[in-house]
C-alpha atoms as a PDB file:
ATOM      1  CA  UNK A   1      17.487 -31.955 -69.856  1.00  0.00           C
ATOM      2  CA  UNK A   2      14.006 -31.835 -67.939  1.00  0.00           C
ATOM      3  CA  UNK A   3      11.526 -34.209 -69.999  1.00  0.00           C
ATOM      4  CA  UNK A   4       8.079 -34.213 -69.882  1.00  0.00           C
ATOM      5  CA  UNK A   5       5.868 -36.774 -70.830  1.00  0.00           C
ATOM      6  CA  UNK A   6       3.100 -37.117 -73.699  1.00  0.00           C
ATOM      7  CA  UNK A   7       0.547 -39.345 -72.750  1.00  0.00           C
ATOM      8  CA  UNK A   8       0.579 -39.859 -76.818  1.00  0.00           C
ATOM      9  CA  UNK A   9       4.552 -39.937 -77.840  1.00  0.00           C
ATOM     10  CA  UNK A  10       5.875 -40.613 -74.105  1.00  0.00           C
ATOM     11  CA  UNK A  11       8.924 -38.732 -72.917  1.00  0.00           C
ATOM     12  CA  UNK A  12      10.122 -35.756 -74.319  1.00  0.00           C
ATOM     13  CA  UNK A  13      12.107 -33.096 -74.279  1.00  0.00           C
ATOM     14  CA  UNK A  14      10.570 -30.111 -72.871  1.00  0.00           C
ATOM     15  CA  UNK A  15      11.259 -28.045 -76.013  1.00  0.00           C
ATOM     16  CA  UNK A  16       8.562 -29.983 -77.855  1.00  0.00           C
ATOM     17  CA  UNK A  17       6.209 -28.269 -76.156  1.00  0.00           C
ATOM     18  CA  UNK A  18       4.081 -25.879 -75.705  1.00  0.00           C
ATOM     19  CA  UNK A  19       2.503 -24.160 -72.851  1.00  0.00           C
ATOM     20  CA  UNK A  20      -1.562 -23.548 -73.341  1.00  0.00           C
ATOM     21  CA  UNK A  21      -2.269 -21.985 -69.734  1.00  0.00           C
ATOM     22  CA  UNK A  22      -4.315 -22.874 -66.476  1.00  0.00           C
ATOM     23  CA  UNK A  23      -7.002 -25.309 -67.006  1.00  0.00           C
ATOM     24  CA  UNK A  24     -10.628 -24.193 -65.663  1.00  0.00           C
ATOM     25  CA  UNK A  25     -13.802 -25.698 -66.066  1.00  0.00           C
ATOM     26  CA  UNK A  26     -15.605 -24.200 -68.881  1.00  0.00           C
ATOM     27  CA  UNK A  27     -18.546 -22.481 -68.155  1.00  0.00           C
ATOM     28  CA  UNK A  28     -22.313 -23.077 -70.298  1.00  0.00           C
ATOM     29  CA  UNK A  29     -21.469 -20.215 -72.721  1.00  0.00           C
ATOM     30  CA  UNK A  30     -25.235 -19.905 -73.495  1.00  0.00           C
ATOM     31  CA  UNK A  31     -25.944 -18.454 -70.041  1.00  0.00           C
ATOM     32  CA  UNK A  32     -22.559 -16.859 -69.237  1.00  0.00           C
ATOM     33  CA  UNK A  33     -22.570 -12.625 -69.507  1.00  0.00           C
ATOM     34  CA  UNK A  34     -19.535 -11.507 -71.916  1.00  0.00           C
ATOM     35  CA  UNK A  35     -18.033 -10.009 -68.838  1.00  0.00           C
ATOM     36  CA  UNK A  36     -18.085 -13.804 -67.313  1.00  0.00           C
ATOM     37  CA  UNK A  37     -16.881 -15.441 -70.511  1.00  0.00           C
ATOM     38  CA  UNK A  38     -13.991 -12.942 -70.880  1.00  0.00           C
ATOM     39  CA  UNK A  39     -12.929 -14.083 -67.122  1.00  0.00           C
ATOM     40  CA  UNK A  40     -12.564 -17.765 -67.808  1.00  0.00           C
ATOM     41  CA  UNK A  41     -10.566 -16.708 -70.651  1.00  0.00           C
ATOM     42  CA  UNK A  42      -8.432 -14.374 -69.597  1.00  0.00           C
ATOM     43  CA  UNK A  43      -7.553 -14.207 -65.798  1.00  0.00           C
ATOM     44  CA  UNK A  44      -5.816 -17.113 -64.343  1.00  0.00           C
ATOM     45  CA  UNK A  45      -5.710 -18.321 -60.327  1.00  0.00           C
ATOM     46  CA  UNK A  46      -1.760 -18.621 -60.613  1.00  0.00           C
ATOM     47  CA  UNK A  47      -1.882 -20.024 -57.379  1.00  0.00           C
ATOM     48  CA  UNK A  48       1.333 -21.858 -55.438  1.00  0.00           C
ATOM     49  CA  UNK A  49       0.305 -25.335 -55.764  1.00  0.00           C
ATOM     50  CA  UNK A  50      -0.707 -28.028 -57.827  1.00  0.00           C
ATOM     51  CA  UNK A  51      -2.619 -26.769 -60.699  1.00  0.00           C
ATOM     52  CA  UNK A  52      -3.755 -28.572 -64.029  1.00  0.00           C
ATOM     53  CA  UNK A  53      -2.466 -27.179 -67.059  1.00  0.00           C
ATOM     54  CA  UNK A  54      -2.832 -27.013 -70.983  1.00  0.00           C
ATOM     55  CA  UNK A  55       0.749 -28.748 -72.548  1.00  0.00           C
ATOM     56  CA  UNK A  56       0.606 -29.262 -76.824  1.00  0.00           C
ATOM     57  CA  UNK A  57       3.170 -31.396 -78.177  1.00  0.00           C
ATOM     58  CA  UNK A  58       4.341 -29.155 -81.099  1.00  0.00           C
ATOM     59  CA  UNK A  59       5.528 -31.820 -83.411  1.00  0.00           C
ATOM     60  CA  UNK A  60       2.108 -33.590 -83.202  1.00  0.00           C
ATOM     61  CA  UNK A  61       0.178 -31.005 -82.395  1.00  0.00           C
ATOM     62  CA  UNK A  62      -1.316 -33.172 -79.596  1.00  0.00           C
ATOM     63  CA  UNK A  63      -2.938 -31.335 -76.746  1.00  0.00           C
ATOM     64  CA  UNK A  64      -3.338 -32.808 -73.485  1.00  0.00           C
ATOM     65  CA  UNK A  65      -3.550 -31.820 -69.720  1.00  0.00           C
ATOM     66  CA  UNK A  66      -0.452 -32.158 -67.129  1.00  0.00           C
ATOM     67  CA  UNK A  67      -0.812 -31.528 -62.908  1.00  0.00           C
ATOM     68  CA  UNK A  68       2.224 -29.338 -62.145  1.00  0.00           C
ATOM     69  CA  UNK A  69       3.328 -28.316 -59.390  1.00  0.00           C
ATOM     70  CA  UNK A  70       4.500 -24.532 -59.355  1.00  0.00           C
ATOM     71  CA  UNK A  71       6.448 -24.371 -56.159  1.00  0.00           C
ATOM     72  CA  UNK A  72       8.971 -27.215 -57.183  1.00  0.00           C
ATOM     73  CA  UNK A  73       7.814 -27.087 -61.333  1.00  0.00           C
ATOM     74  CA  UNK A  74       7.645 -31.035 -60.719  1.00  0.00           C
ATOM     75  CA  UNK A  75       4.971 -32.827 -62.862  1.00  0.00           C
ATOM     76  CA  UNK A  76       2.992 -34.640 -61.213  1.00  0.00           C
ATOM     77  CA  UNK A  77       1.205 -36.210 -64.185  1.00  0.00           C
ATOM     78  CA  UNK A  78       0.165 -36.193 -67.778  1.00  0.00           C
ATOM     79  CA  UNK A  79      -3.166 -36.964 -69.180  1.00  0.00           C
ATOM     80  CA  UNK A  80      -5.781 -37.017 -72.089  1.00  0.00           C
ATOM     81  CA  UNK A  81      -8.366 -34.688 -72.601  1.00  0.00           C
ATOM     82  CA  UNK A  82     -10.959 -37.535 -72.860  1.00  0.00           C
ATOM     83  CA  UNK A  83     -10.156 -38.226 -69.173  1.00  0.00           C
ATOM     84  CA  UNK A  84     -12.239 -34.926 -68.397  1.00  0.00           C
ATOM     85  CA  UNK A  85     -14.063 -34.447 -71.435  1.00  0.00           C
ATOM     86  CA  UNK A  86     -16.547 -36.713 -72.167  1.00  0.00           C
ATOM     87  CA  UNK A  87     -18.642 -35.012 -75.178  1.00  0.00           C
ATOM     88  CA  UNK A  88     -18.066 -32.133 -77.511  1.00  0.00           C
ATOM     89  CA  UNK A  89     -19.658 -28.949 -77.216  1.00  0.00           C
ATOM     90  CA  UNK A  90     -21.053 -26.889 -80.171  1.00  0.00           C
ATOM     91  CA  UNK A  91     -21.006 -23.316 -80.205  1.00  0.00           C
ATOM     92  CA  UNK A  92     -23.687 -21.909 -82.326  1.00  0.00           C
ATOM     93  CA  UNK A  93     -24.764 -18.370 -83.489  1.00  0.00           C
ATOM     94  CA  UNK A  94     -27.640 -16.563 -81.246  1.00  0.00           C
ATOM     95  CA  UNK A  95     -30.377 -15.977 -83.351  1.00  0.00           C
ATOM     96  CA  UNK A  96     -30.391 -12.503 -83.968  1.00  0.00           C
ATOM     97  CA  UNK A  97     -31.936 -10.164 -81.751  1.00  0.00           C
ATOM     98  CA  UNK A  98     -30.680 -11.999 -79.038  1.00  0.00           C
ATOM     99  CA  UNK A  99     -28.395 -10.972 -76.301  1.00  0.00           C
ATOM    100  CA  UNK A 100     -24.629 -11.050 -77.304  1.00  0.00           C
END
């Protein structure tokens, strides 16, 4: 059975989960073309090495971030959100006329 571990319920097993994709820095979406928006979205670096991923916790519906490796699939680590984000961002409407 290959656990993984919440940093909110602890080990688990890795059926409780769910995978959310690569992490990436989010880019200022006020300055970002949709072309550039669409990127950090959708296309992923899938590169062999250790790379920090989205992981939910489906019975919680916790999300939090995990370093995996994806030559050897060995976690490295688990770890809050909070430890990266440090303040929300709000997403508001452009005012109309504006570029969208």
């Amino acid at each position: 059975m290959k656990l993984l571990t919440c940093p909110l319920n602890g080990p688990r097993n890795i059926s409780e989960f769910t995978y959310g994709g690569e992490y990436h820095p989010m880019p200022d979406h006020q300055k970002v073309s949709a072309r550039e928006w669409a990127e950090h979205v959708f296309f992923h670096d899938n590169a062999a090495a250790v790379v920090t991923e989205w992981w939910c916790h489906s019975a919680s519906s916790y999300w939090f971030l995990a370093e995996r490796n994806t030559i050897s699939d060995e976690i490295v680590r688990t770890f809050a959100a909070d430890e990266i984000f440090q303040q929300r961002v709000e997403f508001t409407q452009p005012a109309s006329g504006e570029n969208q």
